[in-house]
C-alpha atoms as a PDB file:
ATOM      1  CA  UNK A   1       9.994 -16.890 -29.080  1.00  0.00           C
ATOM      2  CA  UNK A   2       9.075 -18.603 -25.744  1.00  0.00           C
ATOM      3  CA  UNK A   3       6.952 -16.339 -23.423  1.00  0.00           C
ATOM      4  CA  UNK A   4       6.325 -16.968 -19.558  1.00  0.00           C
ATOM      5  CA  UNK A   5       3.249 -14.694 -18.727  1.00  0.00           C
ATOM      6  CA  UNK A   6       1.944 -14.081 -15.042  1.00  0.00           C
ATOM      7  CA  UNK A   7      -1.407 -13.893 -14.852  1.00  0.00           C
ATOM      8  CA  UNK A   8      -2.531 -15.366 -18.045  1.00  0.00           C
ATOM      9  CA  UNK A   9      -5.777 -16.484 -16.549  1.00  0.00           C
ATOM     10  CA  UNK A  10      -6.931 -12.889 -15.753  1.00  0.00           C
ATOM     11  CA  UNK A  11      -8.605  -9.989 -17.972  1.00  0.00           C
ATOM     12  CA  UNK A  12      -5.520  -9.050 -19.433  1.00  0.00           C
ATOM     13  CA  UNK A  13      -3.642 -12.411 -19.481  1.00  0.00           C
ATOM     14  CA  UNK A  14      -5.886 -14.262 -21.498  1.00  0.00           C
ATOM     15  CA  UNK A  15      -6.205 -12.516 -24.934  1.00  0.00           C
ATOM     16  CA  UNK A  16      -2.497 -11.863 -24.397  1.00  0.00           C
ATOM     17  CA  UNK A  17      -1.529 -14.888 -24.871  1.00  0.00           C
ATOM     18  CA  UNK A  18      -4.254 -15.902 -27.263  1.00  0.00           C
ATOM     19  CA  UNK A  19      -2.516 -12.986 -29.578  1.00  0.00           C
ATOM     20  CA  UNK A  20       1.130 -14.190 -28.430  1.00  0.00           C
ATOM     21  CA  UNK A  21      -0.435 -17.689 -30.023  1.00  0.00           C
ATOM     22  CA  UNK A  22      -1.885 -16.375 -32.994  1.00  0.00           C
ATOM     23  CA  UNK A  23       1.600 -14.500 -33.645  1.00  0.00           C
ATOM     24  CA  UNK A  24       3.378 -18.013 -33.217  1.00  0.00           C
ATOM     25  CA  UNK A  25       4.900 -17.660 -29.653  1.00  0.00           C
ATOM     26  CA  UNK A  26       5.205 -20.305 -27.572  1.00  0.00           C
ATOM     27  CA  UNK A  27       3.633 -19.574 -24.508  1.00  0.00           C
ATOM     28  CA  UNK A  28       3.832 -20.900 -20.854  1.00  0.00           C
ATOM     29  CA  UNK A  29       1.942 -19.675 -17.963  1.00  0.00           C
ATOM     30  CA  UNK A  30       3.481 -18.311 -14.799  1.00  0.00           C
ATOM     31  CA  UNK A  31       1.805 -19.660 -11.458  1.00  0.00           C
ATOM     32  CA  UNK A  32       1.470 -17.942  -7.636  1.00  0.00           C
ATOM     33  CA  UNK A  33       3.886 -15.028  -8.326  1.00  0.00           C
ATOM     34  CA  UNK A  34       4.210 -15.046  -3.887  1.00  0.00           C
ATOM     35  CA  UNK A  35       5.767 -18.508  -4.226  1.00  0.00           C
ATOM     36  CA  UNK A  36       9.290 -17.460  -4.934  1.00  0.00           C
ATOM     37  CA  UNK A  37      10.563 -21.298  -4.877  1.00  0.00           C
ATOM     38  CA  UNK A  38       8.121 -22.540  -7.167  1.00  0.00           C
ATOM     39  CA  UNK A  39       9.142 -19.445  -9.662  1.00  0.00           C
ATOM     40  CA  UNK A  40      12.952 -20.547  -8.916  1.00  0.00           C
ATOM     41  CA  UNK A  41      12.333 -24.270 -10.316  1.00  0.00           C
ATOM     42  CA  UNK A  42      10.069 -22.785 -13.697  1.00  0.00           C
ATOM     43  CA  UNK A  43      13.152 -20.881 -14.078  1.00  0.00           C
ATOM     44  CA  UNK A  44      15.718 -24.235 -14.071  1.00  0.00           C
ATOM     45  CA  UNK A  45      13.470 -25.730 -16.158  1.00  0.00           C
ATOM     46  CA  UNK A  46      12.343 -23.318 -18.697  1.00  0.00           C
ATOM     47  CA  UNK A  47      13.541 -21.660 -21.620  1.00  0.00           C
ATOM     48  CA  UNK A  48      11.911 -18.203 -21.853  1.00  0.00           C
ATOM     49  CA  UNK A  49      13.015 -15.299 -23.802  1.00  0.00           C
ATOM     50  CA  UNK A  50      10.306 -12.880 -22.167  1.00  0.00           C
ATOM     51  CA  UNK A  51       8.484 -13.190 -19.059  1.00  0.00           C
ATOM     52  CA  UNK A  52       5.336 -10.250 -18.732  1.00  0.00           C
ATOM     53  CA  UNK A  53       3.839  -9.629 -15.155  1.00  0.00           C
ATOM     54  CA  UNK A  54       0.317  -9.176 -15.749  1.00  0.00           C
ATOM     55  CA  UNK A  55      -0.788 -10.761 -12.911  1.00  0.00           C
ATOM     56  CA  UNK A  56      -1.816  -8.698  -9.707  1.00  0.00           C
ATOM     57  CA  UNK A  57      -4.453  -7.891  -6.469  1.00  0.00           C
ATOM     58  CA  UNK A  58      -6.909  -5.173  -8.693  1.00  0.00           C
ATOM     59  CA  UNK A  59      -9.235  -2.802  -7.615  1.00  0.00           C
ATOM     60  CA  UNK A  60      -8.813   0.437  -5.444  1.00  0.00           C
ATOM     61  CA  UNK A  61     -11.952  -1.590  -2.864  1.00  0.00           C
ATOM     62  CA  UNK A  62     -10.238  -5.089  -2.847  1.00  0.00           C
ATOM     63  CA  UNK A  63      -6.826  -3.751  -2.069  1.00  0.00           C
ATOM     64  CA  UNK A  64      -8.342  -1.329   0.705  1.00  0.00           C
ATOM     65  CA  UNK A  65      -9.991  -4.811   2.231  1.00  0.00           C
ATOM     66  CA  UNK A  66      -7.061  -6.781   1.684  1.00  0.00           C
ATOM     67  CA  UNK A  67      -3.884  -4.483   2.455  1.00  0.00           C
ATOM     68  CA  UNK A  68      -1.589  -7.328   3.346  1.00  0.00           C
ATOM     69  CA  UNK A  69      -2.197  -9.239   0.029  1.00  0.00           C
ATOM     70  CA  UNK A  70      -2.520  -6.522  -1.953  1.00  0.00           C
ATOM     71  CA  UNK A  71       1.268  -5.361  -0.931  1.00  0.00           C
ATOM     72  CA  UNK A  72       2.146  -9.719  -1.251  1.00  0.00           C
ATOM     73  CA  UNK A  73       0.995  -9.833  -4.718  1.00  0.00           C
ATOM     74  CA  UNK A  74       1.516  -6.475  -6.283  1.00  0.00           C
ATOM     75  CA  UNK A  75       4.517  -5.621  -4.782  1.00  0.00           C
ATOM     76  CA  UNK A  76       6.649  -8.903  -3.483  1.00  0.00           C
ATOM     77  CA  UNK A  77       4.753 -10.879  -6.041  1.00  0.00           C
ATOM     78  CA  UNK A  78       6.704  -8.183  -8.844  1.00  0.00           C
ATOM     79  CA  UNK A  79       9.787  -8.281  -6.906  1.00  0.00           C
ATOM     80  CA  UNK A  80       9.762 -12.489  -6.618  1.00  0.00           C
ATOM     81  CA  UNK A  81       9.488 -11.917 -10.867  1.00  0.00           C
ATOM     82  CA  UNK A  82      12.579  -9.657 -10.910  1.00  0.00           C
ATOM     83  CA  UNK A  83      14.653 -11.330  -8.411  1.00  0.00           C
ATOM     84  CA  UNK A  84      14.395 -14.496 -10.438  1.00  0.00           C
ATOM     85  CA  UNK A  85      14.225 -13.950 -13.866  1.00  0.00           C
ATOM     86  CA  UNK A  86      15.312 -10.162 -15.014  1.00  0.00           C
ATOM     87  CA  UNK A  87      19.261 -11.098 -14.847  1.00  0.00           C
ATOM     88  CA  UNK A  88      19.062 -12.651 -18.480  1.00  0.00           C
ATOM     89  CA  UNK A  89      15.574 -12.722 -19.329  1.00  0.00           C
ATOM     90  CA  UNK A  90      13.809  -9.626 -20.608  1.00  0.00           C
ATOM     91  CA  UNK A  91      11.005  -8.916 -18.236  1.00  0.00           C
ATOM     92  CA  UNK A  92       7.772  -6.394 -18.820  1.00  0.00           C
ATOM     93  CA  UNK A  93       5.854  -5.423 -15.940  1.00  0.00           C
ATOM     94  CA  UNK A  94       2.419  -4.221 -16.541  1.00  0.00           C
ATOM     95  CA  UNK A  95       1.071  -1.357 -14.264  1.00  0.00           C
ATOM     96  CA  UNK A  96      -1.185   1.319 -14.264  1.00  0.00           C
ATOM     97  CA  UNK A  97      -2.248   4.876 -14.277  1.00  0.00           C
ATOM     98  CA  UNK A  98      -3.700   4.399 -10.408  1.00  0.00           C
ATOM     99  CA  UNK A  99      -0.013   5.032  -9.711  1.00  0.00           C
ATOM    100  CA  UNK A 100      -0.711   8.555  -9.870  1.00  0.00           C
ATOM    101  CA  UNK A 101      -3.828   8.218  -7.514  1.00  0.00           C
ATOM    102  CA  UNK A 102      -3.853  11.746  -5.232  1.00  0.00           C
ATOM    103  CA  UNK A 103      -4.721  10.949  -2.217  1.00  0.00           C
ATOM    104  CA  UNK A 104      -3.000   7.241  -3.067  1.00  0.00           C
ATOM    105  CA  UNK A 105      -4.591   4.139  -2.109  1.00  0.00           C
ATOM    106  CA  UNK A 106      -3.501   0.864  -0.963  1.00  0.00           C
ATOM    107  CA  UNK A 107      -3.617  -0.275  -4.737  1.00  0.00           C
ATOM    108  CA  UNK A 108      -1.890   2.817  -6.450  1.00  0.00           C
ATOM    109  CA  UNK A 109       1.356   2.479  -3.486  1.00  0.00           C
ATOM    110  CA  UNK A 110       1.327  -1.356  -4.085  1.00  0.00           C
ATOM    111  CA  UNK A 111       1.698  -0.776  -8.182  1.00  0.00           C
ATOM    112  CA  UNK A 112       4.253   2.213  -7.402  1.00  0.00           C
ATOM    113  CA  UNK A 113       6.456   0.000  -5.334  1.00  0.00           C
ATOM    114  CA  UNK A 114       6.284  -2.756  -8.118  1.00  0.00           C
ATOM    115  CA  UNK A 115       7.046   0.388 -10.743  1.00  0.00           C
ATOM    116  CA  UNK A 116       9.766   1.332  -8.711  1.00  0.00           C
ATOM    117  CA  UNK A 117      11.172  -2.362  -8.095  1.00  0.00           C
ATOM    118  CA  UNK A 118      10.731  -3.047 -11.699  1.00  0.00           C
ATOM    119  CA  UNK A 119      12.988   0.245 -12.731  1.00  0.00           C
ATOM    120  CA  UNK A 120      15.022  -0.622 -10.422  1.00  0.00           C
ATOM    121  CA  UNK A 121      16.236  -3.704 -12.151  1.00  0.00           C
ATOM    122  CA  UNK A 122      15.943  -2.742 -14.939  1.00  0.00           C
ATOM    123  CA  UNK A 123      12.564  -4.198 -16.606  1.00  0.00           C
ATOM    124  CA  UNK A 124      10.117  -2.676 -19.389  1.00  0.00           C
ATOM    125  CA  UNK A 125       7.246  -1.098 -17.304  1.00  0.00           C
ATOM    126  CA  UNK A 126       4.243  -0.700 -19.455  1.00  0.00           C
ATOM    127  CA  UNK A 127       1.746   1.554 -17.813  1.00  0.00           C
ATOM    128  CA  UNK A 128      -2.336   1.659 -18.931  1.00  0.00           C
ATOM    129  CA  UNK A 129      -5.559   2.871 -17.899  1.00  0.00           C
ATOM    130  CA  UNK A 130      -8.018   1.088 -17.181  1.00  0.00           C
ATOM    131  CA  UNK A 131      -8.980  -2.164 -19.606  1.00  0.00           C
ATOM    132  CA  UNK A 132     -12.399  -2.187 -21.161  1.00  0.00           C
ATOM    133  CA  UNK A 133     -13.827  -4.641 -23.487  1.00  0.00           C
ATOM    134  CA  UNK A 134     -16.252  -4.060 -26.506  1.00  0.00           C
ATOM    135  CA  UNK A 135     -19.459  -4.909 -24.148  1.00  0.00           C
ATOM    136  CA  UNK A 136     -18.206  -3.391 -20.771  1.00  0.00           C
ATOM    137  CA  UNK A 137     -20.608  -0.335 -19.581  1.00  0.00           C
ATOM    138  CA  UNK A 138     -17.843   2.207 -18.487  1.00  0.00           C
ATOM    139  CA  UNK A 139     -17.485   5.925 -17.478  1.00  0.00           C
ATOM    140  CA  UNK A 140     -16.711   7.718 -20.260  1.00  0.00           C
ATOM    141  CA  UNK A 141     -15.532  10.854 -18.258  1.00  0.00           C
ATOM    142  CA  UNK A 142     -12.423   8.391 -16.796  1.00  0.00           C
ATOM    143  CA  UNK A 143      -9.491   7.401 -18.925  1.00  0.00           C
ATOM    144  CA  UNK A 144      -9.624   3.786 -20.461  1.00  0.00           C
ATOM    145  CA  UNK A 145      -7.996   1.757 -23.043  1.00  0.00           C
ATOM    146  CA  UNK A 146      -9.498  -1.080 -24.857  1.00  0.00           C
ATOM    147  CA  UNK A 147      -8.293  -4.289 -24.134  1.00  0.00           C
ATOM    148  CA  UNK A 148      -7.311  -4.933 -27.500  1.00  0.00           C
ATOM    149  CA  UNK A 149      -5.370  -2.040 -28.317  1.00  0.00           C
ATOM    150  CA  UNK A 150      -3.875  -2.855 -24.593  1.00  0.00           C
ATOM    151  CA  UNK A 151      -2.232  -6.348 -25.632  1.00  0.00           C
ATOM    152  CA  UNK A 152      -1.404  -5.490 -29.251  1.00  0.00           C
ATOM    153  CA  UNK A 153       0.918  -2.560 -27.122  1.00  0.00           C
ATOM    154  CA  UNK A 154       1.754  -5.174 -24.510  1.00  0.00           C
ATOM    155  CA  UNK A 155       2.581  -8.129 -27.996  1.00  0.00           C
ATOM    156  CA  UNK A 156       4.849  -5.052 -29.923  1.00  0.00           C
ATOM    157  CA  UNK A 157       7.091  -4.479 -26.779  1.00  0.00           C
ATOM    158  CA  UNK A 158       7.246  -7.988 -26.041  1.00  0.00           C
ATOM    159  CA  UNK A 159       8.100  -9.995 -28.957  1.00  0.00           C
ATOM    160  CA  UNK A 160       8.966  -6.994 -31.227  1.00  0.00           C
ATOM    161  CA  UNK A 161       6.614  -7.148 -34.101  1.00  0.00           C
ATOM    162  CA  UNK A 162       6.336  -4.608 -36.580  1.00  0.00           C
ATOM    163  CA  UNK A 163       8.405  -2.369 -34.440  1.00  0.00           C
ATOM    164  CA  UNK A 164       9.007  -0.346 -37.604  1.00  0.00           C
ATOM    165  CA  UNK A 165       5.351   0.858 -37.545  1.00  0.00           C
ATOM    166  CA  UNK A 166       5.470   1.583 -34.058  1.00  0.00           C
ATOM    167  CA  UNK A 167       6.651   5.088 -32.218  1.00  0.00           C
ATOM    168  CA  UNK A 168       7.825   5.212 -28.882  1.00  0.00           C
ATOM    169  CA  UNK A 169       7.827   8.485 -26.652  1.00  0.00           C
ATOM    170  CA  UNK A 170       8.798   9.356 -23.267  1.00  0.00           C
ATOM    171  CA  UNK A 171       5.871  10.914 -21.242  1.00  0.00           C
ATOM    172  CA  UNK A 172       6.591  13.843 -18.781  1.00  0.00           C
ATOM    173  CA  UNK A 173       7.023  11.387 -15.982  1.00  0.00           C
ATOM    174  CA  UNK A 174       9.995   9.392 -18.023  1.00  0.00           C
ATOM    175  CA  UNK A 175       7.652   6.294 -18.774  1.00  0.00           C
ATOM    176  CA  UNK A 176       8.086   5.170 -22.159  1.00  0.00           C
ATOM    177  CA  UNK A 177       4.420   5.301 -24.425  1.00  0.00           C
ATOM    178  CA  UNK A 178       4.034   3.226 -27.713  1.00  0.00           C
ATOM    179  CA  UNK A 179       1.525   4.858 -30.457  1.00  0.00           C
ATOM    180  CA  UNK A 180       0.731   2.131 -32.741  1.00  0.00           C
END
């Protein structure tokens, strides 16, 4: 299966598409999600069978700085993905649980737009906590996921493996969840 992923050069992108490897994918990276031409001519060019949007402006503190970006990448930059490639390509967009955020932040509207945009259309919206490694120091009082369990989730939806062992659910919000 040929897989376009956005954002393959950040925490999430890069053991995704190590494990998309490992299963035997072949695996192209996706380059400045704002730069809608540039995403038109991959598309021309490129046979994909599944494009995933990992790629995004993170953190509650960068997006408050950086407003303007933040709504360019996580938002447009999502839409830009859609617009071109969800009429005959599968698409999964990768969000998270900062959608929920009460009071919301510039982050948590900028992933809910990209949610809704991505429903919208159509896509797979995958939704996690936040990603920790094996080393990372985190909060144990705050939801997380471990990266790992993260992209074997994100490799099951996307290229279908061992779907037989997986269970999907619907969570009170209508998102779908996958238990492994």
């Amino acid at each position: 299966m040929n897989v376009l992923v956005y954002g393959a050069s950040g925490k999430l992108g890069v053991p995704l598409c190590n494990r998309l490897r490992e299963l035997g994918h072949a695996v192209r990276y996706g380059f400045d999600i704002c730069n809608y031409d540039q995403m038109r001519r991959c598309y021309e060019k490129w046979d994909v069978d599944v494009v995933i949007n990992c790629a995004a402006l993170v953190g509650r503190a960068v997006c408050d700085k950086n407003p303007l970006l933040a709504f360019e990448v996580n938002a447009l930059g999502a839409l830009n993905i859609l617009k071109v490639w969800a009429d005959d390509t599968d698409v999964i967009h990768i969000s998270t649980e900062a959608v929920r955020d009460s009071p919301p932040t510039v982050y948590s509207i900028t992933k809910g737009i990209a949610e809704y945009y991505a429903e919208m259309i159509g896509a797979t919206v995958l939704r996690f906590d936040h990603f920790v490694v094996e080393d990372e120091l985190f909060d144990p009082t705050l939801p997380y996921i471990h990266l790992r369990d993260a992209v074997e989730r994100i490799a099951v939806v996307a290229v279908g493996y061992t779907l037989d062992l997986v269970r999907l659910h619907e969570t009170e919000d209508g998102m779908a969840e996958i238990d492994l």
